[in-house]
PDB file of N, CA and C in Angstrom:
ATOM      1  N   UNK A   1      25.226 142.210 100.596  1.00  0.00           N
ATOM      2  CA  UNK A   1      26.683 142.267 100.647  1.00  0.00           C
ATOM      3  C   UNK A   1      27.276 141.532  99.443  1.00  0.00           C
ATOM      4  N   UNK A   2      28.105 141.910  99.130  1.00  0.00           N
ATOM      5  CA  UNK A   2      29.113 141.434  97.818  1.00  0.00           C
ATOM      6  C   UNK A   2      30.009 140.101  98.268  1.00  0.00           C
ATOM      7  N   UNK A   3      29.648 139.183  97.648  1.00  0.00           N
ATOM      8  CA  UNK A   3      30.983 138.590  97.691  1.00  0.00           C
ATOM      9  C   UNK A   3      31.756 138.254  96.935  1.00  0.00           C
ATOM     10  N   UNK A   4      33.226 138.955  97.440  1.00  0.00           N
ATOM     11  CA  UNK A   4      34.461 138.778  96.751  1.00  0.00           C
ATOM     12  C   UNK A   4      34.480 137.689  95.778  1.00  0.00           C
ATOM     13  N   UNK A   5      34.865 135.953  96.599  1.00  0.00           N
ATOM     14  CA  UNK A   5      35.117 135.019  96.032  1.00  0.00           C
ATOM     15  C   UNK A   5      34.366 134.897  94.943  1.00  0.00           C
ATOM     16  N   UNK A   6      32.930 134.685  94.885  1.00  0.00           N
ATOM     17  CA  UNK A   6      32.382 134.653  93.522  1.00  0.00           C
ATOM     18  C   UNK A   6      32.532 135.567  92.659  1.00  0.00           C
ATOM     19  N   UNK A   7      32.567 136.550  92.673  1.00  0.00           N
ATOM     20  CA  UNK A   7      33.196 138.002  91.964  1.00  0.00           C
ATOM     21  C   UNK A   7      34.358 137.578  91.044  1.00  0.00           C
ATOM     22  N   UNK A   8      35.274 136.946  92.292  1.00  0.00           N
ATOM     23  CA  UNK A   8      36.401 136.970  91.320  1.00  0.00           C
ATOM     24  C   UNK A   8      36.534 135.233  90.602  1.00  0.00           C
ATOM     25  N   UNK A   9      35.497 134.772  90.798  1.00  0.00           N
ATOM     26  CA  UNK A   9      35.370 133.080  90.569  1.00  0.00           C
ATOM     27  C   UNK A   9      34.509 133.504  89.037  1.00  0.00           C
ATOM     28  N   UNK A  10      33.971 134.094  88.811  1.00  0.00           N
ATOM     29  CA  UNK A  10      32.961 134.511  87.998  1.00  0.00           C
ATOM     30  C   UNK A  10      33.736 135.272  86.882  1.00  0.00           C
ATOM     31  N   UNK A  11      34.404 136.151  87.562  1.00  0.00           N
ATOM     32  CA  UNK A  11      35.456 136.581  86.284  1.00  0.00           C
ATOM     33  C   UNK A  11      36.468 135.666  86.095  1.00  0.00           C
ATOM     34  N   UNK A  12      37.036 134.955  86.522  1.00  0.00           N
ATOM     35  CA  UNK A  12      38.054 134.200  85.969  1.00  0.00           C
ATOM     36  C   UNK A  12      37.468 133.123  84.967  1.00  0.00           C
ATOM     37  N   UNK A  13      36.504 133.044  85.196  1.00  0.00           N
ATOM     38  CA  UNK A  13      35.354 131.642  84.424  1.00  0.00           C
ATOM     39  C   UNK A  13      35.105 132.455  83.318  1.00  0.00           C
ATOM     40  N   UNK A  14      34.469 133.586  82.926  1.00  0.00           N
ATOM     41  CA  UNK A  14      34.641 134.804  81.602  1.00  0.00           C
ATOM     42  C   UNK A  14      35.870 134.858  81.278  1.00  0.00           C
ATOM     43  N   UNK A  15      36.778 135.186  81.957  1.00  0.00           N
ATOM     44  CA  UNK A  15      38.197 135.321  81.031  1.00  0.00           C
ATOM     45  C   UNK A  15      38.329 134.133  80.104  1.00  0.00           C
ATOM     46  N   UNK A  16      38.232 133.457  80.921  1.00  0.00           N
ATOM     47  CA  UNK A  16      38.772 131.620  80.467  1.00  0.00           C
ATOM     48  C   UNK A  16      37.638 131.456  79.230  1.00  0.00           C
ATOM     49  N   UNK A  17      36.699 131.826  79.536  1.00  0.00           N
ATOM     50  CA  UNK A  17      35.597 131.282  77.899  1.00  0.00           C
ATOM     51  C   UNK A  17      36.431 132.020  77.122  1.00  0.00           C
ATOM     52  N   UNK A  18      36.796 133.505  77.050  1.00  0.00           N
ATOM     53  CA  UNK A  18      37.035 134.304  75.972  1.00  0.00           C
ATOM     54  C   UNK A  18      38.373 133.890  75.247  1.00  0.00           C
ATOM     55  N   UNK A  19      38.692 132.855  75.989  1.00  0.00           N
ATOM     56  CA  UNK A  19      40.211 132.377  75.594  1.00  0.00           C
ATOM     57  C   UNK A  19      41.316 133.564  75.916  1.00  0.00           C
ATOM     58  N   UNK A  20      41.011 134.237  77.077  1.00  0.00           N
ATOM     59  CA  UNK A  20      42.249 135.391  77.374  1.00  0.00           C
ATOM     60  C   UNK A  20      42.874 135.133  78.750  1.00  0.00           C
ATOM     61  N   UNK A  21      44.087 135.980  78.547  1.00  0.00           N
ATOM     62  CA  UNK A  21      44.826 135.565  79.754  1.00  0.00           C
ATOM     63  C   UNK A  21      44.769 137.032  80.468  1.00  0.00           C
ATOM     64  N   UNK A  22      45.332 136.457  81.703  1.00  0.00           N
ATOM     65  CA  UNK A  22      45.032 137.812  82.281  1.00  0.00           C
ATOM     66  C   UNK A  22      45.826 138.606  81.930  1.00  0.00           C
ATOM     67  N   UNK A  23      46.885 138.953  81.527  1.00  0.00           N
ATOM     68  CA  UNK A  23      47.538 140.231  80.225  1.00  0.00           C
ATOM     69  C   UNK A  23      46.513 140.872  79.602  1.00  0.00           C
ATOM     70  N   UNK A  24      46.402 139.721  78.740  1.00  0.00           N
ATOM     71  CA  UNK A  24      45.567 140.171  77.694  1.00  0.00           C
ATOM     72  C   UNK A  24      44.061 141.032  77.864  1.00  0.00           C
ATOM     73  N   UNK A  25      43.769 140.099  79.180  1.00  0.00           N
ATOM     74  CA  UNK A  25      42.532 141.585  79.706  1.00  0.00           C
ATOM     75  C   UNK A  25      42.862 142.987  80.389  1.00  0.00           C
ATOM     76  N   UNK A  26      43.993 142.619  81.050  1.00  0.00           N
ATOM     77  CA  UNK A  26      44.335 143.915  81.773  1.00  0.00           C
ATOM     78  C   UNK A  26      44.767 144.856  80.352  1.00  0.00           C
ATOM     79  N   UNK A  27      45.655 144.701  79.235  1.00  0.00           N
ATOM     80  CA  UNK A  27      46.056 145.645  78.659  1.00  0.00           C
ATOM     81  C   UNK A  27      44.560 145.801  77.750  1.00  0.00           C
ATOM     82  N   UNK A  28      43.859 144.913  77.435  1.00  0.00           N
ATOM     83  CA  UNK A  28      42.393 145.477  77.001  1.00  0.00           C
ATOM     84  C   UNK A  28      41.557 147.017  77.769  1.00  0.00           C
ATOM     85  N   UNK A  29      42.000 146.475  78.979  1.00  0.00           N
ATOM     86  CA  UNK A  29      41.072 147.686  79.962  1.00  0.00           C
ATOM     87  C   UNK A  29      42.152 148.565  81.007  1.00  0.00           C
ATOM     88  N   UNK A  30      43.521 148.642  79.454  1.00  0.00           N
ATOM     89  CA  UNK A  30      44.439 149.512  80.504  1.00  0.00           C
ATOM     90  C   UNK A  30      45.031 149.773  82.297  1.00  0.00           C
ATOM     91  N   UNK A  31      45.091 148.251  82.649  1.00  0.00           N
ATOM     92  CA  UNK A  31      45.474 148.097  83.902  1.00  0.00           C
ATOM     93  C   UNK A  31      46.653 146.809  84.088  1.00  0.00           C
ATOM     94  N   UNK A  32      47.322 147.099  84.945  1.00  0.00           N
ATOM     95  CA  UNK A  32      48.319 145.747  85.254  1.00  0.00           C
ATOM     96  C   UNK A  32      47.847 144.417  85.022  1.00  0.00           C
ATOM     97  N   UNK A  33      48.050 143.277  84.760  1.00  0.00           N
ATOM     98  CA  UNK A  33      48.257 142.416  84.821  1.00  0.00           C
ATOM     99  C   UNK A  33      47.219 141.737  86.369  1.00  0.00           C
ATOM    100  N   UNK A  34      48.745 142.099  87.135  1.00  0.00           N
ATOM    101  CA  UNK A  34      48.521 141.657  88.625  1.00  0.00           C
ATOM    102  C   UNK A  34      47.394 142.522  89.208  1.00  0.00           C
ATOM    103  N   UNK A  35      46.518 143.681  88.889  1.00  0.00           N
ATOM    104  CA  UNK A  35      45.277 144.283  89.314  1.00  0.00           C
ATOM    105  C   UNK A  35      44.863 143.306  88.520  1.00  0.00           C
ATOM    106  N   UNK A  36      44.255 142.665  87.885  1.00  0.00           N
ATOM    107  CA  UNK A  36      43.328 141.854  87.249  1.00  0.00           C
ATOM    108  C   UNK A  36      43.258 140.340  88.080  1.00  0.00           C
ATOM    109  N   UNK A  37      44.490 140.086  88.315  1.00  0.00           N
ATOM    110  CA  UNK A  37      44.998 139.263  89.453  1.00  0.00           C
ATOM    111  C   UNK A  37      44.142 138.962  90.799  1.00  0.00           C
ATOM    112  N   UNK A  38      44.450 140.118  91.064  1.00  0.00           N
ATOM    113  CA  UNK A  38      44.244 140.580  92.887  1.00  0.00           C
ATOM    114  C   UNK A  38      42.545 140.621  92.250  1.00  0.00           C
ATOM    115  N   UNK A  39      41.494 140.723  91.550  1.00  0.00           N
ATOM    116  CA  UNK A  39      40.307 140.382  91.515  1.00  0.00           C
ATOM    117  C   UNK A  39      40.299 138.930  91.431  1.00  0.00           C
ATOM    118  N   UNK A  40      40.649 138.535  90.351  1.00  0.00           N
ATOM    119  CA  UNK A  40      40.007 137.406  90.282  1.00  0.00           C
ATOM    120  C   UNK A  40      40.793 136.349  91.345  1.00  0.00           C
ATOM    121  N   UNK A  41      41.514 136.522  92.601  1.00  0.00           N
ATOM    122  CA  UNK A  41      41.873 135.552  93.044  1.00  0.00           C
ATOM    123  C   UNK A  41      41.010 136.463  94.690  1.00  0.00           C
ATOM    124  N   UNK A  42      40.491 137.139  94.606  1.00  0.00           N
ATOM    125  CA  UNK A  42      39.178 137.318  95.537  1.00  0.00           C
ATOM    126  C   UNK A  42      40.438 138.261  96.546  1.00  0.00           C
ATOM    127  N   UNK A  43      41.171 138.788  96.472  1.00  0.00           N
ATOM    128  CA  UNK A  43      42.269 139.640  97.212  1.00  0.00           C
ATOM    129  C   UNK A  43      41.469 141.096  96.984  1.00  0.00           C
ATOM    130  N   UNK A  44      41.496 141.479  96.428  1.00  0.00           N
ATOM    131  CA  UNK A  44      40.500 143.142  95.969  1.00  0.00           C
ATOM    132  C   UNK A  44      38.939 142.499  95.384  1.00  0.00           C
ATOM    133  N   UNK A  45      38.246 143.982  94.946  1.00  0.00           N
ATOM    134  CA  UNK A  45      36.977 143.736  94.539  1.00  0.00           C
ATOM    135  C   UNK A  45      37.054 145.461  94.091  1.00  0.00           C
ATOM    136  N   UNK A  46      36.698 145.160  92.233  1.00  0.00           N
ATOM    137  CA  UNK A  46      36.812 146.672  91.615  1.00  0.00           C
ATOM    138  C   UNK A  46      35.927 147.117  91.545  1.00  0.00           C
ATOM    139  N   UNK A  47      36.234 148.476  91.752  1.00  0.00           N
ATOM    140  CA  UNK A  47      35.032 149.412  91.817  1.00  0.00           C
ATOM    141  C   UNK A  47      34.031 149.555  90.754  1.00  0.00           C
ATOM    142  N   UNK A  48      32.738 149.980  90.811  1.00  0.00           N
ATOM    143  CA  UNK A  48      31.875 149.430  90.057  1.00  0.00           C
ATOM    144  C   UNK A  48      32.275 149.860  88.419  1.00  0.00           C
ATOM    145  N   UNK A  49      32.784 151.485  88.241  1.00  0.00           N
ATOM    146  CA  UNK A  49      33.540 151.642  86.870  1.00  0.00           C
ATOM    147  C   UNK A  49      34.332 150.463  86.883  1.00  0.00           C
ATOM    148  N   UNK A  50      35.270 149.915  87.404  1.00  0.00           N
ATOM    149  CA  UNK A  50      36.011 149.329  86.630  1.00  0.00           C
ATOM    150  C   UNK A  50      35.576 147.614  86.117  1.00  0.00           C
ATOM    151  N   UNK A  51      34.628 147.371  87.158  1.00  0.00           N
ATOM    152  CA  UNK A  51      34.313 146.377  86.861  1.00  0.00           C
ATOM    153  C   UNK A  51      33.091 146.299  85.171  1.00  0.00           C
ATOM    154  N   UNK A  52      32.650 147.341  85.158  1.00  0.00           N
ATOM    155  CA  UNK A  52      32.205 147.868  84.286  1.00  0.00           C
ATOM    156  C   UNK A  52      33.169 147.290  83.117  1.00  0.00           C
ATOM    157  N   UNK A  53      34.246 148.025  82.987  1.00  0.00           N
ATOM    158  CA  UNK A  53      35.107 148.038  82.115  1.00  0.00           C
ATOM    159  C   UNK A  53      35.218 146.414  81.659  1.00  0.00           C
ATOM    160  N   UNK A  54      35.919 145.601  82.655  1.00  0.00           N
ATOM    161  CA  UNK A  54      36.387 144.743  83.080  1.00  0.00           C
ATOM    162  C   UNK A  54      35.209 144.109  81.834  1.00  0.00           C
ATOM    163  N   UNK A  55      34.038 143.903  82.478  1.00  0.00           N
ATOM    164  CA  UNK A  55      32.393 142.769  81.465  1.00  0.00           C
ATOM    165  C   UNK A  55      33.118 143.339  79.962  1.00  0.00           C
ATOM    166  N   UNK A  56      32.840 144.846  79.993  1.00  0.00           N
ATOM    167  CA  UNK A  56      32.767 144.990  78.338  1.00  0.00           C
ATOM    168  C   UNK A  56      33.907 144.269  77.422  1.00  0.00           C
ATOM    169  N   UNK A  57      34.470 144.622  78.157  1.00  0.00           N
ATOM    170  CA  UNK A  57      36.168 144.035  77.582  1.00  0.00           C
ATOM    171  C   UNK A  57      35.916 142.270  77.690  1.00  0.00           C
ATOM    172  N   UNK A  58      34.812 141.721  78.348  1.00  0.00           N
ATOM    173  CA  UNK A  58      34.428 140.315  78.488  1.00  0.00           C
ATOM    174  C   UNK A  58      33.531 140.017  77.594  1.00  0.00           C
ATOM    175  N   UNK A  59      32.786 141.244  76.871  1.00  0.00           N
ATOM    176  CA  UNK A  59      31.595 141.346  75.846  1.00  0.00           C
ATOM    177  C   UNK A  59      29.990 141.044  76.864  1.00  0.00           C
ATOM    178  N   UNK A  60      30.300 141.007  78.453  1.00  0.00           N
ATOM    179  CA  UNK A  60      28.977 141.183  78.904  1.00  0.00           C
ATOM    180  C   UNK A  60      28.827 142.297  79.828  1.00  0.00           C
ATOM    181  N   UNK A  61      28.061 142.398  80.486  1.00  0.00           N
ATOM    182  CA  UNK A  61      27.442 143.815  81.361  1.00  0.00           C
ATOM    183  C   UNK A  61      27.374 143.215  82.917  1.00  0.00           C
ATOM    184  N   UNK A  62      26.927 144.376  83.398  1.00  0.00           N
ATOM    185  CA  UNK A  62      26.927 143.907  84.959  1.00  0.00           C
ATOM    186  C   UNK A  62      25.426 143.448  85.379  1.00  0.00           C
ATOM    187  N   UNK A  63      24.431 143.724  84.290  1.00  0.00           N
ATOM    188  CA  UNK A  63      22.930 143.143  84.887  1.00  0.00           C
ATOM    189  C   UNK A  63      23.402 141.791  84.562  1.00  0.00           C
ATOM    190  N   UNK A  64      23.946 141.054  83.099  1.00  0.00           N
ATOM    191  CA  UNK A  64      24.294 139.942  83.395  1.00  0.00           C
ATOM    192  C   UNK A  64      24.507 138.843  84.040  1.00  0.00           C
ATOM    193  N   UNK A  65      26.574 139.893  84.791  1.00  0.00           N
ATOM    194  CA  UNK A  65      27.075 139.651  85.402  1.00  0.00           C
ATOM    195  C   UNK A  65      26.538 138.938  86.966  1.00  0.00           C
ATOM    196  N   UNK A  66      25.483 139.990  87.086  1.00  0.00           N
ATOM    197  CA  UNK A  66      24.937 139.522  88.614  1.00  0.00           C
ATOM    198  C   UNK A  66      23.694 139.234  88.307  1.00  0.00           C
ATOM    199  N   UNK A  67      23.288 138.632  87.174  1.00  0.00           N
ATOM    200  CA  UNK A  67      21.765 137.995  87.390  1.00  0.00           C
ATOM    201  C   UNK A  67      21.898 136.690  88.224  1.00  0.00           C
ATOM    202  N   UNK A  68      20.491 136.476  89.223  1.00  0.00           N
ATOM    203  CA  UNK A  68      20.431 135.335  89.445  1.00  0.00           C
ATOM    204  C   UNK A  68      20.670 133.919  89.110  1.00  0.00           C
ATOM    205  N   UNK A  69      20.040 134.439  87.370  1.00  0.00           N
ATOM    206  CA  UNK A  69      20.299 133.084  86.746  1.00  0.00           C
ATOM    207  C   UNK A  69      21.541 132.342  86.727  1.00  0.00           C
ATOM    208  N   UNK A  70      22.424 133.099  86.586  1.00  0.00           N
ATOM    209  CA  UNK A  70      23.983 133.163  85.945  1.00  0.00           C
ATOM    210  C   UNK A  70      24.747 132.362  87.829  1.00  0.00           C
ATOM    211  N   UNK A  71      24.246 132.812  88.736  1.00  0.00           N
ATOM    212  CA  UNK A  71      25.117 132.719  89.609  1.00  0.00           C
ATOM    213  C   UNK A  71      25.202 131.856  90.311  1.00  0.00           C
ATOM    214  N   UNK A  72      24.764 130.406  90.118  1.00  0.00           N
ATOM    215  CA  UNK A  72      25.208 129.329  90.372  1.00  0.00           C
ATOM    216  C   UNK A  72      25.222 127.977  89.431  1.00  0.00           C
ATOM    217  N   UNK A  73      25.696 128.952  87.995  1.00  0.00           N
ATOM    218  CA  UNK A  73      26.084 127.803  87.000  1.00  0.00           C
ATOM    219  C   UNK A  73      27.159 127.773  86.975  1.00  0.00           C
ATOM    220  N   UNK A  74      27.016 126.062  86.630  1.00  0.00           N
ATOM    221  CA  UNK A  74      28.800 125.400  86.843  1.00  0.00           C
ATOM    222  C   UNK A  74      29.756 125.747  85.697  1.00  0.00           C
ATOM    223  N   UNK A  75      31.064 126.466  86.268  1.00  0.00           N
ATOM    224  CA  UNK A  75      32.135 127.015  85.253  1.00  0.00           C
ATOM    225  C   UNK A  75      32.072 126.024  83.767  1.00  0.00           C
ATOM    226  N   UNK A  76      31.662 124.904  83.636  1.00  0.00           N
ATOM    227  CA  UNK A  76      31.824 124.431  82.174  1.00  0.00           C
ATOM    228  C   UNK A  76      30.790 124.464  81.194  1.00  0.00           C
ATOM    229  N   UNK A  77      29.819 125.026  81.824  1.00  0.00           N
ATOM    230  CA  UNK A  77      28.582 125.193  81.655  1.00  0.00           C
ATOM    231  C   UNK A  77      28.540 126.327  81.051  1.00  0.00           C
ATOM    232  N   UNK A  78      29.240 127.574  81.397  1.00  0.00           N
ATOM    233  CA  UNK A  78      29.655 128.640  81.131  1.00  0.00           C
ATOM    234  C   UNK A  78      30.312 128.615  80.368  1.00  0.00           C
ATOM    235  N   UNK A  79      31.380 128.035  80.228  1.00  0.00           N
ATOM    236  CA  UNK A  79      32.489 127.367  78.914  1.00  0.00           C
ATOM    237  C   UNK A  79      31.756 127.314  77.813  1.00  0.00           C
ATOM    238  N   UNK A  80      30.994 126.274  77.791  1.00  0.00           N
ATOM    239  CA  UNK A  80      29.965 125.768  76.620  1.00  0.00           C
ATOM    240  C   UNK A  80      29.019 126.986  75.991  1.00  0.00           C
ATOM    241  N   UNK A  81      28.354 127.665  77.241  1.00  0.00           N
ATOM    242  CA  UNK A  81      27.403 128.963  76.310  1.00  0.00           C
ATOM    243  C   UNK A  81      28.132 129.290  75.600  1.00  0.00           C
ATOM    244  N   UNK A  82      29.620 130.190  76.312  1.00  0.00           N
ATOM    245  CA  UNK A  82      30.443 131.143  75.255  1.00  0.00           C
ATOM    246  C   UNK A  82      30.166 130.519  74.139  1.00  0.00           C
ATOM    247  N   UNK A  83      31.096 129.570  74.001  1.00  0.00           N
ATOM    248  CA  UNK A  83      31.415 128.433  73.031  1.00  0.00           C
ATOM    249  C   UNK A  83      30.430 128.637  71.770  1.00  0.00           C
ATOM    250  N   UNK A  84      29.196 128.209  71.896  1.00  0.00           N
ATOM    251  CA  UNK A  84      28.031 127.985  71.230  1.00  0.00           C
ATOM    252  C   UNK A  84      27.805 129.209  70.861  1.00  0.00           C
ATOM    253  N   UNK A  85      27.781 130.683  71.647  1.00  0.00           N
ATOM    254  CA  UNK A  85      27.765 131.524  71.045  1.00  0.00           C
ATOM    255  C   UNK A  85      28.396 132.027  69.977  1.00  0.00           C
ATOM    256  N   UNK A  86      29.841 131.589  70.010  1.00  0.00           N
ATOM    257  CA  UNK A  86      30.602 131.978  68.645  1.00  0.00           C
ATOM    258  C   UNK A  86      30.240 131.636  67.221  1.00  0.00           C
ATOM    259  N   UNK A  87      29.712 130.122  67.619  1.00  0.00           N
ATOM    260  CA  UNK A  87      28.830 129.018  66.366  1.00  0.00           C
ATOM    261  C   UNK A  87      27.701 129.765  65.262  1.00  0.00           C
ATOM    262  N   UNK A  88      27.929 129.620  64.186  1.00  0.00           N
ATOM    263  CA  UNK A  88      27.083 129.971  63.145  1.00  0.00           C
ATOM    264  C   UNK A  88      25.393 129.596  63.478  1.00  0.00           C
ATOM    265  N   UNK A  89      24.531 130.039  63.094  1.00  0.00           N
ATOM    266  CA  UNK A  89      23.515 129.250  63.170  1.00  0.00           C
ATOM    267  C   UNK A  89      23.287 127.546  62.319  1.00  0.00           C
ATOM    268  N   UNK A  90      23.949 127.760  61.644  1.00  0.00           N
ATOM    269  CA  UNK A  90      24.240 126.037  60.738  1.00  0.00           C
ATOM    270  C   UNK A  90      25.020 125.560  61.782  1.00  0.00           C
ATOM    271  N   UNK A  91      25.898 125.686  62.335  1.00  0.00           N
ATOM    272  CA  UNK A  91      26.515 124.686  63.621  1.00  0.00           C
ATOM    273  C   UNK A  91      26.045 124.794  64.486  1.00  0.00           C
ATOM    274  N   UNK A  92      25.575 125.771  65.046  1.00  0.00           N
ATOM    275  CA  UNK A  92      24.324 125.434  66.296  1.00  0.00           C
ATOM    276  C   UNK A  92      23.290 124.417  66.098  1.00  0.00           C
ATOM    277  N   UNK A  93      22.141 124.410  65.060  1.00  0.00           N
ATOM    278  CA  UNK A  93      21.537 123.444  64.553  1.00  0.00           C
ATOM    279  C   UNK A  93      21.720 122.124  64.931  1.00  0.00           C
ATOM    280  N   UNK A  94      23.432 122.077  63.883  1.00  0.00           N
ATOM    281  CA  UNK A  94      24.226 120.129  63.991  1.00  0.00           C
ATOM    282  C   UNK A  94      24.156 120.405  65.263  1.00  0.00           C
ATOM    283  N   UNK A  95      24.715 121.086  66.145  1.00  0.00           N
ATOM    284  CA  UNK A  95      25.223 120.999  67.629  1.00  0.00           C
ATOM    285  C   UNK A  95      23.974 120.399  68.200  1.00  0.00           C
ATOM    286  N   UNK A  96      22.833 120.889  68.262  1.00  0.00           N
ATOM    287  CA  UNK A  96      21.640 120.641  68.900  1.00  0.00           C
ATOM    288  C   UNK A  96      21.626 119.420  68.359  1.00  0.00           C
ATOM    289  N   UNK A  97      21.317 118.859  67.443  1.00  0.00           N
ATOM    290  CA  UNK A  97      21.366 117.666  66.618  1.00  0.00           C
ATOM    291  C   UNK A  97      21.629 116.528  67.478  1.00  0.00           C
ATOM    292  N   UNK A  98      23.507 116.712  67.956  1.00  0.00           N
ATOM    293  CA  UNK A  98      23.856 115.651  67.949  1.00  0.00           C
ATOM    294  C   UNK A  98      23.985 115.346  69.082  1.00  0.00           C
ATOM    295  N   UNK A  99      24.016 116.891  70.225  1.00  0.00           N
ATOM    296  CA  UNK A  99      23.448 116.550  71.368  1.00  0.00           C
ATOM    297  C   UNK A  99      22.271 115.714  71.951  1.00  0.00           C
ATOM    298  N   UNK A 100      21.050 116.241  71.065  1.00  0.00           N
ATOM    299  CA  UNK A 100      20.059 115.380  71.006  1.00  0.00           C
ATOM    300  C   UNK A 100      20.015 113.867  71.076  1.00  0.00           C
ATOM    301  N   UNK A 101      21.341 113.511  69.614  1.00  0.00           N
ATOM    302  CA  UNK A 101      21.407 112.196  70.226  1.00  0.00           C
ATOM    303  C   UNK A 101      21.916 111.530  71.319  1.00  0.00           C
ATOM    304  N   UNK A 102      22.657 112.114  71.534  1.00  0.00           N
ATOM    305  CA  UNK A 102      23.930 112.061  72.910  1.00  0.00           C
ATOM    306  C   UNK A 102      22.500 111.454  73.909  1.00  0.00           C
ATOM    307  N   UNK A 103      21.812 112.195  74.149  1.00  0.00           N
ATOM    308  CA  UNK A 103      20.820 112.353  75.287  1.00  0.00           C
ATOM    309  C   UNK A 103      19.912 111.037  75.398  1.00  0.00           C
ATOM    310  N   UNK A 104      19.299 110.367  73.673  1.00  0.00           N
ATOM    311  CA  UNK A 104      18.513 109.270  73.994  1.00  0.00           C
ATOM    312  C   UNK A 104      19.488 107.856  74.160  1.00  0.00           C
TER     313      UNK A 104
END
């Protein structure tokens, strides 16, 4: 069985890395505003096209979306991948770096 809440806990945590608002995704994937809404506040749950839509327009997929791995990491955690993903490989590097030190 599906559940809603994480569904729509999961997309709102993707919107938020991509730095978009919910406008800005709905007119990405040609839908209201408030339909983008009514998902991510766990009120509806879109059909598998649209949720489809919904990842790409997030830059991920739905094997992703619902891998195990993914589905009980903490929203800042998620923050941070995006994040790091945008990073050059020369700032990933420092990043690792200085995390590293952070750690000893």
């Amino acid at each position: 069985m599906v559940d809603s809440n994480k569904i729509g806990s999961q997309l709102k945590t993707l919107r938020k890395s991509k730095n978009l608002t919910t406008q800005e995704l709905a007119n990405s994937v040609n839908v209201s505003q408030s339909y983008i809404s009514r998902f991510e506040n766990s009120r509806a749950i879109p059909d598998i096209d649209m949720l489809e839509e919904i990842l790409k327009a997030l830059d991920t997929d739905l094997s992703t979306f619902f891998s195990s791995d993914l589905q009980n990491v903490p929203e800042d955690l998620i923050l941070l991948i995006d994040t790091v993903k945008t990073l050059s490989p020369e700032a990933r590097i420092k990043l690792n770096e200085f995390l590293k030190l952070m750690k000893d």
